[in-house]
N, C-alpha and C. Protein backbone atom coordinates (compact mmCIF):
# COMPACT_ATOMS: atom_id res chain seq x y z
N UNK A 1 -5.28 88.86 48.65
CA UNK A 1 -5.27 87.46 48.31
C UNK A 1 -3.83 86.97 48.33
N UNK A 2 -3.87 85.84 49.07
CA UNK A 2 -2.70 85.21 49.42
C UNK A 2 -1.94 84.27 47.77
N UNK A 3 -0.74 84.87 47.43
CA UNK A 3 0.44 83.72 46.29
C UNK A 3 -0.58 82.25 46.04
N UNK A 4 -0.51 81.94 47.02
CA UNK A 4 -1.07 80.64 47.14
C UNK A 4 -2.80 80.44 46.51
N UNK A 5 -3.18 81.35 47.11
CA UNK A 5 -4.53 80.86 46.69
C UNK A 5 -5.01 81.40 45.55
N UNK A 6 -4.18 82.21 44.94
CA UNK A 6 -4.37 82.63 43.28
C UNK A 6 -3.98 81.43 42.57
N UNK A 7 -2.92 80.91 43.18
CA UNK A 7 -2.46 79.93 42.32
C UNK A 7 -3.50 78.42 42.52
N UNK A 8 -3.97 77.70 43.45
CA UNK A 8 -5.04 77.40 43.84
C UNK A 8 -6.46 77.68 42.84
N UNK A 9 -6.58 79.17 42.80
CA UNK A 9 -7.65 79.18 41.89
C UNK A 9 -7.43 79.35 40.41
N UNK A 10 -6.11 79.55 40.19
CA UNK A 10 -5.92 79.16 38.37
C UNK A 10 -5.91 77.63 38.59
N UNK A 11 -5.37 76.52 39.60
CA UNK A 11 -5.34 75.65 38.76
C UNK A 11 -7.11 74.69 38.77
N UNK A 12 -8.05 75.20 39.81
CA UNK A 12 -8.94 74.56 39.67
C UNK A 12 -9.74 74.85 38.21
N UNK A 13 -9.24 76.67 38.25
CA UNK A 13 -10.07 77.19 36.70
C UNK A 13 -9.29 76.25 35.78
N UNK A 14 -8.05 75.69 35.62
CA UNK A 14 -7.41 75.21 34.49
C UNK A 14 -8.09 73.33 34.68
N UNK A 15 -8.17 72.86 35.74
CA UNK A 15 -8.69 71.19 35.70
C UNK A 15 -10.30 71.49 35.14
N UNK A 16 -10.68 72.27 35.87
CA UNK A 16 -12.15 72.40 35.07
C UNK A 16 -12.45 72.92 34.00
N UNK A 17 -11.60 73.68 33.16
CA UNK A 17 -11.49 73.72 31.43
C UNK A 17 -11.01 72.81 30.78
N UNK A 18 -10.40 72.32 31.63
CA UNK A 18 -9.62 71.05 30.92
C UNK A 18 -11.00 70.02 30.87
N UNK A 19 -11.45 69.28 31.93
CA UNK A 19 -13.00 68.33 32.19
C UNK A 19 -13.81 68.83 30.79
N UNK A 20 -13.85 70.00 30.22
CA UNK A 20 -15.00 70.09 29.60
C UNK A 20 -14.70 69.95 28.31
N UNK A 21 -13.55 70.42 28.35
CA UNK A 21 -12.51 69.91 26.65
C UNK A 21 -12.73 67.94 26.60
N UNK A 22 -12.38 67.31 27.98
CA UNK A 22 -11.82 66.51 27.31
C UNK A 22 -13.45 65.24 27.55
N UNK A 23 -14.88 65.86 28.02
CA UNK A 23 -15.74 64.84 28.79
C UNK A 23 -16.48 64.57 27.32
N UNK A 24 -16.39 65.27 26.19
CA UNK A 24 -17.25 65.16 24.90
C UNK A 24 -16.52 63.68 24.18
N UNK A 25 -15.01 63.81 24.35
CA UNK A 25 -14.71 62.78 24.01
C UNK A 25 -14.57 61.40 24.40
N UNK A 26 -14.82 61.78 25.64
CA UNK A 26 -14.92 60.48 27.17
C UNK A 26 -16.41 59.79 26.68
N UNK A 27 -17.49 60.87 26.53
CA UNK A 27 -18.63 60.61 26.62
C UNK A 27 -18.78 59.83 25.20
N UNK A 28 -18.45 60.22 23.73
CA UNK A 28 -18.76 60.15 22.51
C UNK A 28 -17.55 59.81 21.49
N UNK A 29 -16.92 58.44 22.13
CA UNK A 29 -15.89 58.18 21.75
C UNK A 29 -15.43 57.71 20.14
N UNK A 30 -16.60 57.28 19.45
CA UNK A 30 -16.53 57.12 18.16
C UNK A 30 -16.76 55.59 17.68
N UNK A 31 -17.76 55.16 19.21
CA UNK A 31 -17.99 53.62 19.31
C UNK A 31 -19.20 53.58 19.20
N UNK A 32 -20.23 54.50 19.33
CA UNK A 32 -21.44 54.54 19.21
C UNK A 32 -21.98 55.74 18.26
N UNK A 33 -22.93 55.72 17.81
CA UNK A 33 -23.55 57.34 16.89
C UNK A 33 -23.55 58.46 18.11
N UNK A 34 -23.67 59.38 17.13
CA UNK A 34 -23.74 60.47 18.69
C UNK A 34 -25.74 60.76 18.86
N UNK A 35 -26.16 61.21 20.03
CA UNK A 35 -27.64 60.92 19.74
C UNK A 35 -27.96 62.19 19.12
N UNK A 36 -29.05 61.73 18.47
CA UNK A 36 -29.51 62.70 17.52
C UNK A 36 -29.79 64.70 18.27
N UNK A 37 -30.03 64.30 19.58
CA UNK A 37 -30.44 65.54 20.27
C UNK A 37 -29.19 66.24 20.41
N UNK A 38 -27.96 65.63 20.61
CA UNK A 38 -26.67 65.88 20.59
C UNK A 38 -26.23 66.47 19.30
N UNK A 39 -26.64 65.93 18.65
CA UNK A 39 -26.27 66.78 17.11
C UNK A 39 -27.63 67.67 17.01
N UNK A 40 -28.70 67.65 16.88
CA UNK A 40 -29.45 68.74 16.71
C UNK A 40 -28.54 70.00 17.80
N UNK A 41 -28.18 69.75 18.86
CA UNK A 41 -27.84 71.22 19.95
C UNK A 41 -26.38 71.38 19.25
N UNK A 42 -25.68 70.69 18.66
CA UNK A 42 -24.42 71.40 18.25
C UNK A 42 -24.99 71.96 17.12
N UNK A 43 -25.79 71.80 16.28
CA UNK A 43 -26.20 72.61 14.92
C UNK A 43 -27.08 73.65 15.21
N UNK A 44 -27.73 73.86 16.19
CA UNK A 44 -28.51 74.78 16.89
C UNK A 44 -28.24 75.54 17.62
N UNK A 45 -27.23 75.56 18.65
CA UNK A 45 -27.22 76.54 19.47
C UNK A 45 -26.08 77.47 18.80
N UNK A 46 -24.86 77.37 17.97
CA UNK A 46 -23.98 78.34 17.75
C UNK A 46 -24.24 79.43 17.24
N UNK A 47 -25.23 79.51 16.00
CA UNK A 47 -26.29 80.84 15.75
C UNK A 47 -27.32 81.10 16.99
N UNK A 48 -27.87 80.76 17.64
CA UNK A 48 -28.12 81.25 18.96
C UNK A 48 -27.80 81.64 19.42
N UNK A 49 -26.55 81.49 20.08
CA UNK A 49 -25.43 82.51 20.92
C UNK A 49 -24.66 83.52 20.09
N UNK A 50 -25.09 83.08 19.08
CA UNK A 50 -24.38 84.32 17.87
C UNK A 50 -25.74 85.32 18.11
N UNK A 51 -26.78 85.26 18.12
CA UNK A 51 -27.77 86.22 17.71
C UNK A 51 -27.95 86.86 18.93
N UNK A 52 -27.69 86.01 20.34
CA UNK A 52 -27.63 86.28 21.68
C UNK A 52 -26.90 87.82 21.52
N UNK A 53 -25.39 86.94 21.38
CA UNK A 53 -24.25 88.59 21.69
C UNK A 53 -24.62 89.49 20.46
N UNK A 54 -25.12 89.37 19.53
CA UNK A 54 -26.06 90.93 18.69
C UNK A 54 -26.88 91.35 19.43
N UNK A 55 -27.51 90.55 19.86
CA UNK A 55 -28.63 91.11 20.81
C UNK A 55 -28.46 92.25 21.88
N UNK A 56 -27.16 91.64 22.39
CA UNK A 56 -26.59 91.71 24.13
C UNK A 56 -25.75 93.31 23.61
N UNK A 57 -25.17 92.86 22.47
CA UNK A 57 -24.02 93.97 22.05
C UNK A 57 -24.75 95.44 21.67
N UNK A 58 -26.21 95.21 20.84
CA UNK A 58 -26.74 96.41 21.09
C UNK A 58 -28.18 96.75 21.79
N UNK A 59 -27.77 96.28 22.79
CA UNK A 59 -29.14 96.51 23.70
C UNK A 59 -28.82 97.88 24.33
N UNK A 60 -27.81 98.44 24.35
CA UNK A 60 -27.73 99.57 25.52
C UNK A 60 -27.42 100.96 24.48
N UNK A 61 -27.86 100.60 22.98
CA UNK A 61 -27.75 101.79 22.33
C UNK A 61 -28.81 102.66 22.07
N UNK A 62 -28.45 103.96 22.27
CA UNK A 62 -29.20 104.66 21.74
C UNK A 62 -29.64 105.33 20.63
N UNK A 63 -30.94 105.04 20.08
CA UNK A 63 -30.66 105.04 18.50
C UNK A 63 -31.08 106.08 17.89
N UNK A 64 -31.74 106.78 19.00
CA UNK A 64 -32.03 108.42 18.81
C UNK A 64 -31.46 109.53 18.81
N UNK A 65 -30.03 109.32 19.62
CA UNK A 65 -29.24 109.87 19.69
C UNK A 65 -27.64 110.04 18.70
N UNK A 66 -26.87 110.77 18.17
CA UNK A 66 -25.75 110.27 17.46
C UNK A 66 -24.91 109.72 18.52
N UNK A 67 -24.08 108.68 17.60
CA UNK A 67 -24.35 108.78 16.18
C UNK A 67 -24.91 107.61 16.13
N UNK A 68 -25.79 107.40 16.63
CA UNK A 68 -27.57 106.55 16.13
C UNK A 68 -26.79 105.11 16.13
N UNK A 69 -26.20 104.54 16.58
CA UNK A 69 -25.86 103.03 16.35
C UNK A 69 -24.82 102.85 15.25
N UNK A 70 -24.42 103.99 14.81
CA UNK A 70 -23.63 103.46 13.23
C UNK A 70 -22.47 102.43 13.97
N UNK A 71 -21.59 102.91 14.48
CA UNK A 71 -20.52 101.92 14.77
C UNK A 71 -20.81 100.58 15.02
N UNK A 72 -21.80 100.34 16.03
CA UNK A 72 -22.45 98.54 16.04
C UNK A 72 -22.80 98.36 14.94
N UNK A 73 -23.42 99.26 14.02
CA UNK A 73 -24.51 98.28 12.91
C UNK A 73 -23.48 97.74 11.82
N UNK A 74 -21.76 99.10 11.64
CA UNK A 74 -20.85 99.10 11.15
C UNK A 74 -20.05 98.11 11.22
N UNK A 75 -20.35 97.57 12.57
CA UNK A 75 -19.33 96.11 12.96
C UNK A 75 -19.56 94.97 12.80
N UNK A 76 -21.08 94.90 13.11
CA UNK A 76 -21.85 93.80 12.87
C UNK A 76 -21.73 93.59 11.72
N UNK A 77 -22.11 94.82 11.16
CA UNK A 77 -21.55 93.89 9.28
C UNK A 77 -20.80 93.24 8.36
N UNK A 78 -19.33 94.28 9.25
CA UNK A 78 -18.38 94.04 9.04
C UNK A 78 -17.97 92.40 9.77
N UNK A 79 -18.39 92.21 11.19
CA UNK A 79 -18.39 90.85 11.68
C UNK A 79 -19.05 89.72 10.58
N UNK A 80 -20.00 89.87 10.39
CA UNK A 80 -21.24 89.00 9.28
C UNK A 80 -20.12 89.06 8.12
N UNK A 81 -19.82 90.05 7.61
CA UNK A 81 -19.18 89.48 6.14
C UNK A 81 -18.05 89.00 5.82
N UNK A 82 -17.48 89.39 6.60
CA UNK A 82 -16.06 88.48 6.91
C UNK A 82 -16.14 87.05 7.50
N UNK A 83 -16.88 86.94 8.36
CA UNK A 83 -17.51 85.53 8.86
C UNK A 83 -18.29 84.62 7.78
N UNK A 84 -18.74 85.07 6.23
CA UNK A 84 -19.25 84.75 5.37
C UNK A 84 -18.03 84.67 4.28
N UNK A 85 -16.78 85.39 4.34
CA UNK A 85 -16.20 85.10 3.57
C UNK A 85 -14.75 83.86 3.60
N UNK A 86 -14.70 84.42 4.87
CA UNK A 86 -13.60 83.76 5.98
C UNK A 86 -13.85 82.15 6.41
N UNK A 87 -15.46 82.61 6.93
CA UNK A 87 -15.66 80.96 7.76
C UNK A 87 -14.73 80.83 9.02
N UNK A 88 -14.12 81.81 9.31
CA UNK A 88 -13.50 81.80 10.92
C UNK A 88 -13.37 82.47 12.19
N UNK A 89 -14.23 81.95 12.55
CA UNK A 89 -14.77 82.86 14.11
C UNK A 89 -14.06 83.61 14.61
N UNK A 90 -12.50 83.19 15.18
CA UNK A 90 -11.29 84.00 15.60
C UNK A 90 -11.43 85.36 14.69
N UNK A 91 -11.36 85.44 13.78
CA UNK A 91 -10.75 86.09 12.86
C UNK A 91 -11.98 86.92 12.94
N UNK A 92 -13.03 86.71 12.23
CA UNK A 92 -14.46 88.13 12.03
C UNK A 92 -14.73 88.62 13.37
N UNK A 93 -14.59 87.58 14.98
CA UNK A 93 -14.60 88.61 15.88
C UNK A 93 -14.20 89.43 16.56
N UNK A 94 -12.19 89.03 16.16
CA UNK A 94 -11.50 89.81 16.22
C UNK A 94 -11.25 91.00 15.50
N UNK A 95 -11.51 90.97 14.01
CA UNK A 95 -11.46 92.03 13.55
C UNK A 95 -12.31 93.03 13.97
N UNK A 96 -13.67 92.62 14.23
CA UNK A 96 -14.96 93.55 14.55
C UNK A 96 -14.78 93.61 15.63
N UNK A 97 -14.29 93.22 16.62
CA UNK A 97 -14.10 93.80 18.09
C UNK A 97 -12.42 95.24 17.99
N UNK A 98 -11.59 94.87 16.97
CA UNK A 98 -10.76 96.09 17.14
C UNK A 98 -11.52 97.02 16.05
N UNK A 99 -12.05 96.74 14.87
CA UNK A 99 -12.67 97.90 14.69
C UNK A 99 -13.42 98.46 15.42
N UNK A 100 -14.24 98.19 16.38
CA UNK A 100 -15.45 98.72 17.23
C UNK A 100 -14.29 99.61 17.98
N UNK A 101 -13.38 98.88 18.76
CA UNK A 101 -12.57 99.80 19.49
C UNK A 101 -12.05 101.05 18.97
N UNK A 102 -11.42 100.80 17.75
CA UNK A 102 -11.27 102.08 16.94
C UNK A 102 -12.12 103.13 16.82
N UNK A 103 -13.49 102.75 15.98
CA UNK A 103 -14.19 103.37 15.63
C UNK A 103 -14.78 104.67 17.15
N UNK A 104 -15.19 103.61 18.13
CA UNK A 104 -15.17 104.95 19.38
C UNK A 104 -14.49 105.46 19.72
N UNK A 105 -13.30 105.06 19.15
CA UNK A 105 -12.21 105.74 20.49
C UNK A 105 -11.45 106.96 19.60
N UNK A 106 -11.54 106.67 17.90
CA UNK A 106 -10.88 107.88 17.11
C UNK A 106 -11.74 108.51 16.10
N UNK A 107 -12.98 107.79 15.62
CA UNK A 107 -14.12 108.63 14.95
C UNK A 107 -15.13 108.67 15.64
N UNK A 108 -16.25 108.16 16.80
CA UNK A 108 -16.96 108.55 17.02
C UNK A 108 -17.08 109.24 18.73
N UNK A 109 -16.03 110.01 18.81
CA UNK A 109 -15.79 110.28 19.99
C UNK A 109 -16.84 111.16 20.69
């Protein structure tokens, strides 16, 4: 891949992250209510896609085998309670994504 066309494709990836940051406020400027279906899907879907990646995160374990899921079920909890104490997404999925890393890579090897 050609200098050029990497750079080419960061900046279309960067105008089109940018469009989606900025079309909520284009669209829902603070001149009208927002419609009700619009607020039902922001109150609805973020535990959705939360229950999604639990879902997604242990679909490929084996629970018959050691060590039986402990490390996901270990993280997930650890994700959940910090996310319950915290209230900040960055933060409980970062922590539970380097514990997970830990946990396989120096206790459950």
């Amino acid at each position: 891949m050609t200098p050029q066309r990497a750079i080419i494709m960061i900046l279309v990836a960067a105008v089109c992250t940018f469009a989606t940051r900025v079309a909520p406020f284009l669209l829902f400027n603070g001149k009208k209510p927002i419609p009700p279906i619009v607020r039902y899907l922001g109150e609805a879907l973020p535990p959705a896609v939360i229950a999604l990646l639990v879902v997604y995160c242990v679909k490929s374990v084996n629970w018959l085998a050691a060590p039986h899921g402990a490390p996901e079920l270990l993280c997930i909890a650890v994700t959940a309670l910090l996310h319950i104490w915290k209230r900040n997404n960055l933060l409980s999925i970062g922590v539970g994504t380097i514990l997970y890393m830990y946990l396989v890579q120096n206790i459950f090897v």
